[in-house]
Structures are given as structure tokens and as C-alpha cells.
C-alpha atoms as a PDB file:
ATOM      1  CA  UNK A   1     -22.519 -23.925   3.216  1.00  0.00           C
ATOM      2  CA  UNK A   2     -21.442 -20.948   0.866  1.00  0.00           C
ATOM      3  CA  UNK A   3     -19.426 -18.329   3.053  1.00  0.00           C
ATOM      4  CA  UNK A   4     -20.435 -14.835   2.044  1.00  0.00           C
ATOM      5  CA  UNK A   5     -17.993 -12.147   0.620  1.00  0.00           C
ATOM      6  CA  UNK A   6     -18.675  -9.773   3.012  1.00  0.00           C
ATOM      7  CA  UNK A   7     -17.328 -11.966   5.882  1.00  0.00           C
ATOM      8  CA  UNK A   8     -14.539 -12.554   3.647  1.00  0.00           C
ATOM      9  CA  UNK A   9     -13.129  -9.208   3.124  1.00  0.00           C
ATOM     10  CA  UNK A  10     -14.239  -8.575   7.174  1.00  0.00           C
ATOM     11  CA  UNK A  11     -11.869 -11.135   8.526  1.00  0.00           C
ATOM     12  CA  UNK A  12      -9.311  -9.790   5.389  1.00  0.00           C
ATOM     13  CA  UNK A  13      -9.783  -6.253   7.236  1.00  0.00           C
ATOM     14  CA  UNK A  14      -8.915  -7.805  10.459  1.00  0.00           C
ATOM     15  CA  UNK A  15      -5.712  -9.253   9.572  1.00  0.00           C
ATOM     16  CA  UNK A  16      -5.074  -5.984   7.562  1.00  0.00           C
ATOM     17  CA  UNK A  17      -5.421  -3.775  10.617  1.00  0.00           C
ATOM     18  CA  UNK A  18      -3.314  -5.898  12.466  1.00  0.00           C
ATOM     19  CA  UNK A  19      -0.630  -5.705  10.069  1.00  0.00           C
ATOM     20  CA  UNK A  20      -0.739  -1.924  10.153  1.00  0.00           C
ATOM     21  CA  UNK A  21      -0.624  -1.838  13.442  1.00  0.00           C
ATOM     22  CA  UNK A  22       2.371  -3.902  13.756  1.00  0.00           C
ATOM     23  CA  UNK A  23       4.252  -2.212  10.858  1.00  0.00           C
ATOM     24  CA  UNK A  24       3.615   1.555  11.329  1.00  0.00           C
ATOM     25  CA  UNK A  25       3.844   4.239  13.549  1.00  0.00           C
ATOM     26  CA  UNK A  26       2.120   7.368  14.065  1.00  0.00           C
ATOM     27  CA  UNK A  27      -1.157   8.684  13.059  1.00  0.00           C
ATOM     28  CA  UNK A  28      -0.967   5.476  10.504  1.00  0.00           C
ATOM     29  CA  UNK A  29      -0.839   2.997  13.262  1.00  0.00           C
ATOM     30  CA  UNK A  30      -3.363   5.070  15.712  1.00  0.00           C
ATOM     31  CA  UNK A  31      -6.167   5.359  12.378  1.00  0.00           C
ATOM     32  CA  UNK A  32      -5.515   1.315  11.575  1.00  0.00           C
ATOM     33  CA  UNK A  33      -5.879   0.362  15.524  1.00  0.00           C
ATOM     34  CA  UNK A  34      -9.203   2.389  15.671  1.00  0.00           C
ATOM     35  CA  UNK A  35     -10.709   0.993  12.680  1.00  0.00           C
ATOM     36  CA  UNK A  36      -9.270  -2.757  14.488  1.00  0.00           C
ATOM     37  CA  UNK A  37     -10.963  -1.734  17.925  1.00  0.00           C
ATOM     38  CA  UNK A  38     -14.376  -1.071  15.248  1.00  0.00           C
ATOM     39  CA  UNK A  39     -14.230  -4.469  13.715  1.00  0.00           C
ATOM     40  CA  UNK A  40     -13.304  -6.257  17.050  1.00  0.00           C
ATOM     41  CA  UNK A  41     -16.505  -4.279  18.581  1.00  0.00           C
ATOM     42  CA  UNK A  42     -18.346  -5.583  15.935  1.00  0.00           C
ATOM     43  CA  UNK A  43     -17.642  -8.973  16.783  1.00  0.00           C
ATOM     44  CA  UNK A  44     -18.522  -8.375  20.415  1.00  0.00           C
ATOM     45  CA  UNK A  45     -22.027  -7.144  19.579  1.00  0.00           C
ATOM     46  CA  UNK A  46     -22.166 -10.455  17.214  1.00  0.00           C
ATOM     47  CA  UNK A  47     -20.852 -12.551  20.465  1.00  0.00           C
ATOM     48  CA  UNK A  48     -23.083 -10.655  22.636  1.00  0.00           C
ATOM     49  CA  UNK A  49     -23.546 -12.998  25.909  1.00  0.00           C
ATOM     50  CA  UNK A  50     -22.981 -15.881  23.986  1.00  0.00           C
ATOM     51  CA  UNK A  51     -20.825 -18.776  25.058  1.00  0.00           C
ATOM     52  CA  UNK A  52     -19.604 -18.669  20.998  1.00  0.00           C
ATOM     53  CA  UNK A  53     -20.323 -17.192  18.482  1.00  0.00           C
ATOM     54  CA  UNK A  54     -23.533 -19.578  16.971  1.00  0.00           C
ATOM     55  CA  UNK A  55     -25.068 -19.677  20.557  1.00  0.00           C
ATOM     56  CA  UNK A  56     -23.652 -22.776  23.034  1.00  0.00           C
ATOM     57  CA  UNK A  57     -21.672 -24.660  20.593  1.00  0.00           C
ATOM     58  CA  UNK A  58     -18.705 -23.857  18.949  1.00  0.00           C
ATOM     59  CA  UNK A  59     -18.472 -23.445  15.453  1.00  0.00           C
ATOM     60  CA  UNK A  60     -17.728 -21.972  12.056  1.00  0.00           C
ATOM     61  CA  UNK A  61     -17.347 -18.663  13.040  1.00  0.00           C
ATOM     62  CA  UNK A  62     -15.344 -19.253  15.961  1.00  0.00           C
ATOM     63  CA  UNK A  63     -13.192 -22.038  14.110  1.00  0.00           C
ATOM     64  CA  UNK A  64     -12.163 -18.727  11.498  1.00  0.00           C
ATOM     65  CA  UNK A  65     -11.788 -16.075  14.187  1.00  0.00           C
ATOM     66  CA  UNK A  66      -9.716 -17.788  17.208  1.00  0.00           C
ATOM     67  CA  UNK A  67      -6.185 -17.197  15.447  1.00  0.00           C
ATOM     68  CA  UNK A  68      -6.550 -13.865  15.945  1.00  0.00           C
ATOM     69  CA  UNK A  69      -6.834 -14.477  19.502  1.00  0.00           C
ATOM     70  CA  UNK A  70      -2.824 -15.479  19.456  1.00  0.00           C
ATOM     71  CA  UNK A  71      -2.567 -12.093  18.280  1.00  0.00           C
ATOM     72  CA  UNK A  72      -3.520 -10.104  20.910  1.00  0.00           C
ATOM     73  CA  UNK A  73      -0.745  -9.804  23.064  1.00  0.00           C
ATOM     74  CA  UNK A  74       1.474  -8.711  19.765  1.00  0.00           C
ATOM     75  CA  UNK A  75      -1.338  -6.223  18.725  1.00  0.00           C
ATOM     76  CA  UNK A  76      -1.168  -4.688  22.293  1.00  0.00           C
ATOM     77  CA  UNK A  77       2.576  -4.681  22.263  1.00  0.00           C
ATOM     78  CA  UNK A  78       2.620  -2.837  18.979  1.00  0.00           C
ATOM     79  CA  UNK A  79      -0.312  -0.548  19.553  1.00  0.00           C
ATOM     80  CA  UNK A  80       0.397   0.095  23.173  1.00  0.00           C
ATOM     81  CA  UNK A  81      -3.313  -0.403  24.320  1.00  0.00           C
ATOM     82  CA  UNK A  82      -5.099  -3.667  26.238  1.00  0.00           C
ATOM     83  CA  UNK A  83      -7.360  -5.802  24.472  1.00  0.00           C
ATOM     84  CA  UNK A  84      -9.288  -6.621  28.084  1.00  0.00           C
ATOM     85  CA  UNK A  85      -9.648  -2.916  28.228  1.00  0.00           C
ATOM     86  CA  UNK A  86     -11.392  -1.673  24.824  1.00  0.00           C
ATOM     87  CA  UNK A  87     -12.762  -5.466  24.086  1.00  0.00           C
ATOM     88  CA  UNK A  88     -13.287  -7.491  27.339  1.00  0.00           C
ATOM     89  CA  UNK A  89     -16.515  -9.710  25.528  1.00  0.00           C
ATOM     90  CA  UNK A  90     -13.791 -10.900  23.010  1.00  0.00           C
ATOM     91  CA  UNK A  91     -10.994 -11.571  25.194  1.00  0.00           C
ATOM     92  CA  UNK A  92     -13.087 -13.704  27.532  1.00  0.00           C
ATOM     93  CA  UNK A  93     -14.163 -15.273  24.679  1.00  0.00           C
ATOM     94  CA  UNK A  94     -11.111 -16.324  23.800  1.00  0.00           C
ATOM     95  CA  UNK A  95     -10.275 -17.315  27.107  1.00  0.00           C
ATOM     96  CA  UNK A  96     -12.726 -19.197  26.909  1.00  0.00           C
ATOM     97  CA  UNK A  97     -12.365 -21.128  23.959  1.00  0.00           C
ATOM     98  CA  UNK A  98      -9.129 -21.897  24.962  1.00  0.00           C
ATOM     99  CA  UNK A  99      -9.700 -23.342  28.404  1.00  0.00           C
ATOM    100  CA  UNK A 100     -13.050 -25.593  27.085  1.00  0.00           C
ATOM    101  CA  UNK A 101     -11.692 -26.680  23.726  1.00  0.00           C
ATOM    102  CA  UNK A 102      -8.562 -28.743  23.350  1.00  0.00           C
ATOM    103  CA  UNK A 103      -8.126 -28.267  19.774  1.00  0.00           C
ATOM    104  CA  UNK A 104      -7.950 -25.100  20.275  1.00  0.00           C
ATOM    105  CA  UNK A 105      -5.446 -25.005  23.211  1.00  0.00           C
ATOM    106  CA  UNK A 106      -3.816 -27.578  20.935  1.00  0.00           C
ATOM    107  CA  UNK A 107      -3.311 -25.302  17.892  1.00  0.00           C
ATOM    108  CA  UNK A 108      -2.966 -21.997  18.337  1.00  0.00           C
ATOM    109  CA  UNK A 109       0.051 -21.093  18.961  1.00  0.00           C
ATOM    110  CA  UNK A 110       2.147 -19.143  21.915  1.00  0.00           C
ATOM    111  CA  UNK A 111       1.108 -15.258  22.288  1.00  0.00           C
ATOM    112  CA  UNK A 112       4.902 -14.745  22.985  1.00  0.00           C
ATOM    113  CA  UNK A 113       6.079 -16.370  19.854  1.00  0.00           C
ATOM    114  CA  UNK A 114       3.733 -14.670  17.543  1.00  0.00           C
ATOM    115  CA  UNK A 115       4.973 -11.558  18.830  1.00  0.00           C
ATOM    116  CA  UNK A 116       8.691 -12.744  18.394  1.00  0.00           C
ATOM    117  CA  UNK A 117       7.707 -13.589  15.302  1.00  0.00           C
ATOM    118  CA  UNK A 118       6.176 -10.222  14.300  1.00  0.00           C
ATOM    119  CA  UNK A 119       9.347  -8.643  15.942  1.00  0.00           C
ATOM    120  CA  UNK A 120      11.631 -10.678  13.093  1.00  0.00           C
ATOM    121  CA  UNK A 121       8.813  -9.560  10.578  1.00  0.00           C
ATOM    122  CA  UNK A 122       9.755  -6.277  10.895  1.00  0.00           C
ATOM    123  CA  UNK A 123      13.156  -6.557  10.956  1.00  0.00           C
END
């Protein structure tokens, strides 16, 4: 399997805009959550009414995208907005995946200690 560049410097955008959101303030944080609320549309119109994101089984894609769903209580916290509001498809998605699949329950870790550890990251 050969993963393409583009999906490469998507996820790289992601993680990006997350960043920026968790280190500035302003009209810097409010442009790099916008263009994060994009991308994470994006994924929902991927998703669609999916179960995951290659149909009923879990995969690739979902294997490189779940870590950011540890993120989103931080993200909100920083950006002062709710994921379930502006991307409910993704956020039951990730619900999801962590209710029906152990390794990822298993793995990912506490949405209150990445955001303690993003509070220490900007210290």
C-alpha cells in the first residue's frame, strides 16, 4: 500500500491547526480553528454515514486519524467552541470507535491529560 502525499500533508495540517489553536490567541487562533473546523468537515463528508471510515470495518484511515480524537476536549478548551456542535459525524465517530474497539480504548490516551499536557506545553 503506498500512502499518498496529499493525505500526508492533510493529517500534517490537522495537527498544525491544532497546535495553533492551542498556542495563539486572537484572530491567529480564530483563522487556524476555521481552517481545523474545514479539514474536520472534510473528514465528515469522507465518513459520511459510515460506521468507519473504509465502510463497516475499521481500518487504515481510522487507525491514522483516532489520536486526534484525544484531542478534542483540549482543542475545545483552547478554542472555546464544541466539537459535537460544528462536527457531530466525527465525534460520534469517535465515540464510536472507542466503545467497539478495545485497542483503541486501550491506547489512546485520557482527554484530560492531553489537555494537562498541552497546558505544561505552553508553559
Amino acid at each position: 500500500m503506498r500512502i499518498e502525499l496529499p493525505t500526508i500533508h492533510f493529517v500534517f495540517q490537522i495537527y498544525s491547526n491544532v497546535r495553533l489553536v492551542d498556542t495563539t490567541k486572537g484572530e491567529a487562533q480564530e483563522a487556524a480553528k476555521k481552517k481545523l473546523i474545514e479539514n474536520f468537515k472534510l473528514l465528515e463528508g469522507e465518513l459520511g454515514d459510515k460506521a468507519y471510515f473504509g465502510g463497516q470495518s475499521f481500518g487504515l484511515v481510522d487507525v491514522a486519524l483516532i489520536p486526534f480524537y484525544a484531542f478534542f476536549y483540549a482543542i475545545e478548551m483552547f478554542g472555546n467552541f464544541s466539537m459535537e456542535a460544528e462536527c457531530p459525524v466525527l465525534v460520534a465517530w469517535g465515540k464510536r470507535c472507542m466503545e467497539e474497539k478495545e485497542s483503541v480504548s486501550k491506547t489512546l490516551p485520557d482527554k484530560y491529560k492531553v489537555y494537562e499536557f498541552m497546558l505544561e506545553l505552553n508553559k
